[in-house]
N, C-alpha and C. Protein backbone atom coordinates (compact mmCIF):
# COMPACT_ATOMS: atom_id res chain seq x y z
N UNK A 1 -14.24 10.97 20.03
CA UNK A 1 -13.95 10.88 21.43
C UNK A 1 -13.28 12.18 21.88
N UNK A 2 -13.78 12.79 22.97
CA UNK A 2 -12.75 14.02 23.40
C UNK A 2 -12.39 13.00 24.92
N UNK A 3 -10.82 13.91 24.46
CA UNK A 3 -10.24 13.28 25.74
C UNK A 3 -9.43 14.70 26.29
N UNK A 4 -9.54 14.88 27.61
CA UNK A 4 -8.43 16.19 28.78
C UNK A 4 -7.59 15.66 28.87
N UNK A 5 -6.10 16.23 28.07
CA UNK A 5 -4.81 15.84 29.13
C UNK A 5 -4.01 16.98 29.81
N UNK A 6 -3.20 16.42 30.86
CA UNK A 6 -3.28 17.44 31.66
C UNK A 6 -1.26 17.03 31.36
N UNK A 7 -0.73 18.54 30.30
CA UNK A 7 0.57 18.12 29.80
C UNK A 7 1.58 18.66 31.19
N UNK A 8 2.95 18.24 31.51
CA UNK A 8 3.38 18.49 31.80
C UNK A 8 4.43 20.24 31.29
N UNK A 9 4.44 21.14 31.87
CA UNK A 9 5.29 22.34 31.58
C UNK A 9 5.88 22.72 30.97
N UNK A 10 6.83 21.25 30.66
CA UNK A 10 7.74 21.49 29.72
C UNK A 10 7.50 21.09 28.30
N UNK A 11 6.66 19.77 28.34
CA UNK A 11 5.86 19.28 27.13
C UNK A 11 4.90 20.37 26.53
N UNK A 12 4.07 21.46 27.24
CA UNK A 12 3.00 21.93 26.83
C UNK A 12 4.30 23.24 26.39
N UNK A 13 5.04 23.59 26.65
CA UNK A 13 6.40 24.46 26.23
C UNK A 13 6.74 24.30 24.87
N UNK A 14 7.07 23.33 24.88
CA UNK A 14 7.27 22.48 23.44
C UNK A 14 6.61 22.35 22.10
N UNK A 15 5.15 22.38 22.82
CA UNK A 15 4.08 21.87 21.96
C UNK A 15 3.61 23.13 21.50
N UNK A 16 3.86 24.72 22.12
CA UNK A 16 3.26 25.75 22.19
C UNK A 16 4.16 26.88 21.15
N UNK A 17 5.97 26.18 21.84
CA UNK A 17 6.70 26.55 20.50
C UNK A 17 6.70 25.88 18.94
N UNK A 18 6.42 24.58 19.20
CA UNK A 18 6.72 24.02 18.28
C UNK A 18 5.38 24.42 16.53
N UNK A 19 4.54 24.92 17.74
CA UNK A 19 2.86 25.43 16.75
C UNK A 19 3.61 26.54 16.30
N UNK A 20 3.66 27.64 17.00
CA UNK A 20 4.32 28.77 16.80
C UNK A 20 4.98 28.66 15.52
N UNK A 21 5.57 28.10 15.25
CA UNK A 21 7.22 27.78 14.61
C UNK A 21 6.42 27.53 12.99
N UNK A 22 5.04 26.72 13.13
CA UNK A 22 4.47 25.78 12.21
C UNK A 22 3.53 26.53 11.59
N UNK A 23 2.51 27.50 12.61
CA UNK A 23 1.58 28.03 12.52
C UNK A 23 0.23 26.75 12.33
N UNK A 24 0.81 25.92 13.11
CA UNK A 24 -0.61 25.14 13.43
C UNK A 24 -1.15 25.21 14.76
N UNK A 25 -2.50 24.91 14.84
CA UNK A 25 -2.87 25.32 16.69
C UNK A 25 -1.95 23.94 16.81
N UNK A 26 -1.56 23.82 18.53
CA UNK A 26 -1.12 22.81 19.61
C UNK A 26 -2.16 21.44 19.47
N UNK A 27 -3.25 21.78 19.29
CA UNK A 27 -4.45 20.51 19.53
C UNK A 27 -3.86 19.97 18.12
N UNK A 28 -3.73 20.45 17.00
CA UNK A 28 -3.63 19.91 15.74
C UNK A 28 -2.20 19.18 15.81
N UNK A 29 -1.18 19.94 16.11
CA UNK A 29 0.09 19.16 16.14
C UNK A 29 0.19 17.79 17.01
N UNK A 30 -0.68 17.93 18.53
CA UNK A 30 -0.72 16.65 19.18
C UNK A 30 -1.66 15.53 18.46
N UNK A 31 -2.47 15.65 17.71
CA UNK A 31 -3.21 14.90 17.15
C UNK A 31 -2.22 14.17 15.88
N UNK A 32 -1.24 15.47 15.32
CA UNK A 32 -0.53 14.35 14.51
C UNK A 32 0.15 13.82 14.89
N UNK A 33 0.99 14.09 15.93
CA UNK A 33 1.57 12.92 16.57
C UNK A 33 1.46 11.51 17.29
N UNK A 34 0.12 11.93 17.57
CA UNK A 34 -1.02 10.86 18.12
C UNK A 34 -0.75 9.85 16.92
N UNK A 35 -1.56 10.47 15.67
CA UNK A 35 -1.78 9.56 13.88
C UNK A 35 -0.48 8.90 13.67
N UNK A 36 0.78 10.03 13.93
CA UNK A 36 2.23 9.30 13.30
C UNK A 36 2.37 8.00 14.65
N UNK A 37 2.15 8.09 15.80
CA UNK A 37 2.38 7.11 17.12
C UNK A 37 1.58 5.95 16.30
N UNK A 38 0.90 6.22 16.18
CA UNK A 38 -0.60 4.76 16.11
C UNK A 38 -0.78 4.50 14.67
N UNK A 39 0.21 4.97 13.71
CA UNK A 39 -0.26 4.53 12.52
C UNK A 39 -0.08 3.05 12.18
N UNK A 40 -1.45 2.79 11.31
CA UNK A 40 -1.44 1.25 11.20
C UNK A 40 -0.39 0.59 10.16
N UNK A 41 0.20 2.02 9.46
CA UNK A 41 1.36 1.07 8.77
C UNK A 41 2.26 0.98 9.00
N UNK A 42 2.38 -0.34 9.39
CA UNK A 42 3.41 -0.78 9.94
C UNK A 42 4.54 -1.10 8.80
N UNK A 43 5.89 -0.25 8.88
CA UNK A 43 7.12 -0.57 8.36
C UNK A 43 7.45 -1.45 8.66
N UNK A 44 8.19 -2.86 7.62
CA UNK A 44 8.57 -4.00 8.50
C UNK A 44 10.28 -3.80 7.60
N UNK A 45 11.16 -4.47 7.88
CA UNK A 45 12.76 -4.18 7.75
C UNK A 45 12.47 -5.42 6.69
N UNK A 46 13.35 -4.41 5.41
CA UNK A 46 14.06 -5.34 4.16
C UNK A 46 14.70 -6.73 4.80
N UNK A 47 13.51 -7.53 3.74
CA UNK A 47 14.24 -9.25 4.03
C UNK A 47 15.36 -9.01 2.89
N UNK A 48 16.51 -9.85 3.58
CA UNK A 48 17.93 -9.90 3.23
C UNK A 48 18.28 -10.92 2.92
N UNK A 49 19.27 -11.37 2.13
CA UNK A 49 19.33 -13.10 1.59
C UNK A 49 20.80 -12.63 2.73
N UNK A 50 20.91 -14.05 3.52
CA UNK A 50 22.73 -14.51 4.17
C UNK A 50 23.74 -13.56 3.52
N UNK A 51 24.09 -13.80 2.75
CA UNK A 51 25.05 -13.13 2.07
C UNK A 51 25.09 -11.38 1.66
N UNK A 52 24.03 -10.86 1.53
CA UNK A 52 23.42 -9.19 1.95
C UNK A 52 23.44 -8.98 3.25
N UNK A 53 22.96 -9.66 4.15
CA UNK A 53 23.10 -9.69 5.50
C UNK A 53 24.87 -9.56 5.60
N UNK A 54 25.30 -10.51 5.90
CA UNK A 54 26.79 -10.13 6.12
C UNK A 54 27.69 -9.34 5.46
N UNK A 55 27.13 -8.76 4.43
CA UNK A 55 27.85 -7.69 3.58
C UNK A 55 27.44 -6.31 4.36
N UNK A 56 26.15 -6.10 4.68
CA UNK A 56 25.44 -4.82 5.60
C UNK A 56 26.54 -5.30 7.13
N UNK A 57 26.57 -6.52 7.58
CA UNK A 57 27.18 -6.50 8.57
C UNK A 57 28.35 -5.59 9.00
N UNK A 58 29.44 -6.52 7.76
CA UNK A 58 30.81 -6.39 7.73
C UNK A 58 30.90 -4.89 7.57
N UNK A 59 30.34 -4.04 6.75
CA UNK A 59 30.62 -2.86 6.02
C UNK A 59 30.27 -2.14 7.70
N UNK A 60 28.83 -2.36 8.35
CA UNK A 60 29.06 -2.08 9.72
C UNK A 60 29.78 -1.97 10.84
N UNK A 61 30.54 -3.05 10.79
CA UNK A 61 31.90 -3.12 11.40
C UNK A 61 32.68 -2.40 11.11
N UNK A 62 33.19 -2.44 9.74
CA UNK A 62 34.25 -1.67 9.73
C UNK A 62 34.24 -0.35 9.66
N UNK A 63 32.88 0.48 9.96
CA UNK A 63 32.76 1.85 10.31
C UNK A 63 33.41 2.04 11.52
N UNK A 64 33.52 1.26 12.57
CA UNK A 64 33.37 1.50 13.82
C UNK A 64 35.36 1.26 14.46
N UNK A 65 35.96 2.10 14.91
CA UNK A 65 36.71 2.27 15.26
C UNK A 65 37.45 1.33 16.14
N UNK A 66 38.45 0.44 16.50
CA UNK A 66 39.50 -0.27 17.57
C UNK A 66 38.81 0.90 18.60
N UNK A 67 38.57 0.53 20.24
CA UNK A 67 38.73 1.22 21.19
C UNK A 67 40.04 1.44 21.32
N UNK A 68 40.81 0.01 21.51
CA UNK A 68 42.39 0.43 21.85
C UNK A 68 43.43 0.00 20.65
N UNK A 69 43.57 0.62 19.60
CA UNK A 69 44.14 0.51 18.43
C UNK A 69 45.79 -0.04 19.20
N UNK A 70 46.09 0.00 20.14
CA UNK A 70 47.16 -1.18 20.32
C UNK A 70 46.79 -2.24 20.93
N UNK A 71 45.95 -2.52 20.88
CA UNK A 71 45.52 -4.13 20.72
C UNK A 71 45.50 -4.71 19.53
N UNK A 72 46.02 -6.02 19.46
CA UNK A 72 45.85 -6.74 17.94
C UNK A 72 44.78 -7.95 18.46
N UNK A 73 43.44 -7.93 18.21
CA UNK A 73 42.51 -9.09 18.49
C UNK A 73 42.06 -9.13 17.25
N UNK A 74 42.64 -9.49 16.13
CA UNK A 74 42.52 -10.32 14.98
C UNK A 74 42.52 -12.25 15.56
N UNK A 75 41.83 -12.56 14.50
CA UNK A 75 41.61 -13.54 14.61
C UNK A 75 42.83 -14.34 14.48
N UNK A 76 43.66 -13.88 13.74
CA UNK A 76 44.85 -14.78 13.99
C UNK A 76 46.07 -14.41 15.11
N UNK A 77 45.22 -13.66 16.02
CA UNK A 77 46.25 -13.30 17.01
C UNK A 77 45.78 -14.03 17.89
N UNK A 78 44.69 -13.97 17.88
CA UNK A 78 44.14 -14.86 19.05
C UNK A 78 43.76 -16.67 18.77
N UNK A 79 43.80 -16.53 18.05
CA UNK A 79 43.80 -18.39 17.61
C UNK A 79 44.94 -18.82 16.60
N UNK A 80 46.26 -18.24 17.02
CA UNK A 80 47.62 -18.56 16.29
C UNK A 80 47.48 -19.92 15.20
N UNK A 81 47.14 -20.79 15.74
CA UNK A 81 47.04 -22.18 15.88
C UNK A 81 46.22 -23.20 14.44
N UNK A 82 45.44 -22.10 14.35
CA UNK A 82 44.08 -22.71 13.48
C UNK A 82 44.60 -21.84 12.05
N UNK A 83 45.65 -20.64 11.61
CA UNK A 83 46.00 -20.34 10.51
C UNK A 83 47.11 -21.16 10.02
């Protein structure tokens, strides 16, 4: 199939450095990106047993910083009652 596209300025910029850079023509680089867009293999995400799951969770969490490190919203600050 031939198909005309008509790239926008900054895309055909891109596509013109990016050959350059590669030493592949522009038609060849959009075509692989085309193949990598539409490839039929499809990656599907590692099945996880419950317990891997909340271990990837937790370890997630605790990368991530208090916004307001003088706040205490621990669970036992906020539900006194139930420890």
């Amino acid at each position: 199939m031939n198909l005309i596209l008509q790239l926008p300025p900054e895309i055909e910029s891109k596509l013109v450095e990016q050959a350059a850079r590669t030493g592949k023509a522009p038609e060849a680089l959009a075509l692989d990106a085309l193949r990598e867009q539409f490839s039929v293999e499809a990656v599907s995400p590692p099945v996880l047993s419950p317990e891997e799951w909340l271990r990837h969770f937790d370890a997630w969490v605790s990368d991530h910083e208090s916004r307001n490190p003088r706040v205490d919203d621990s669970r036992e600050s906020i539900y006194p009652d139930r420890w």
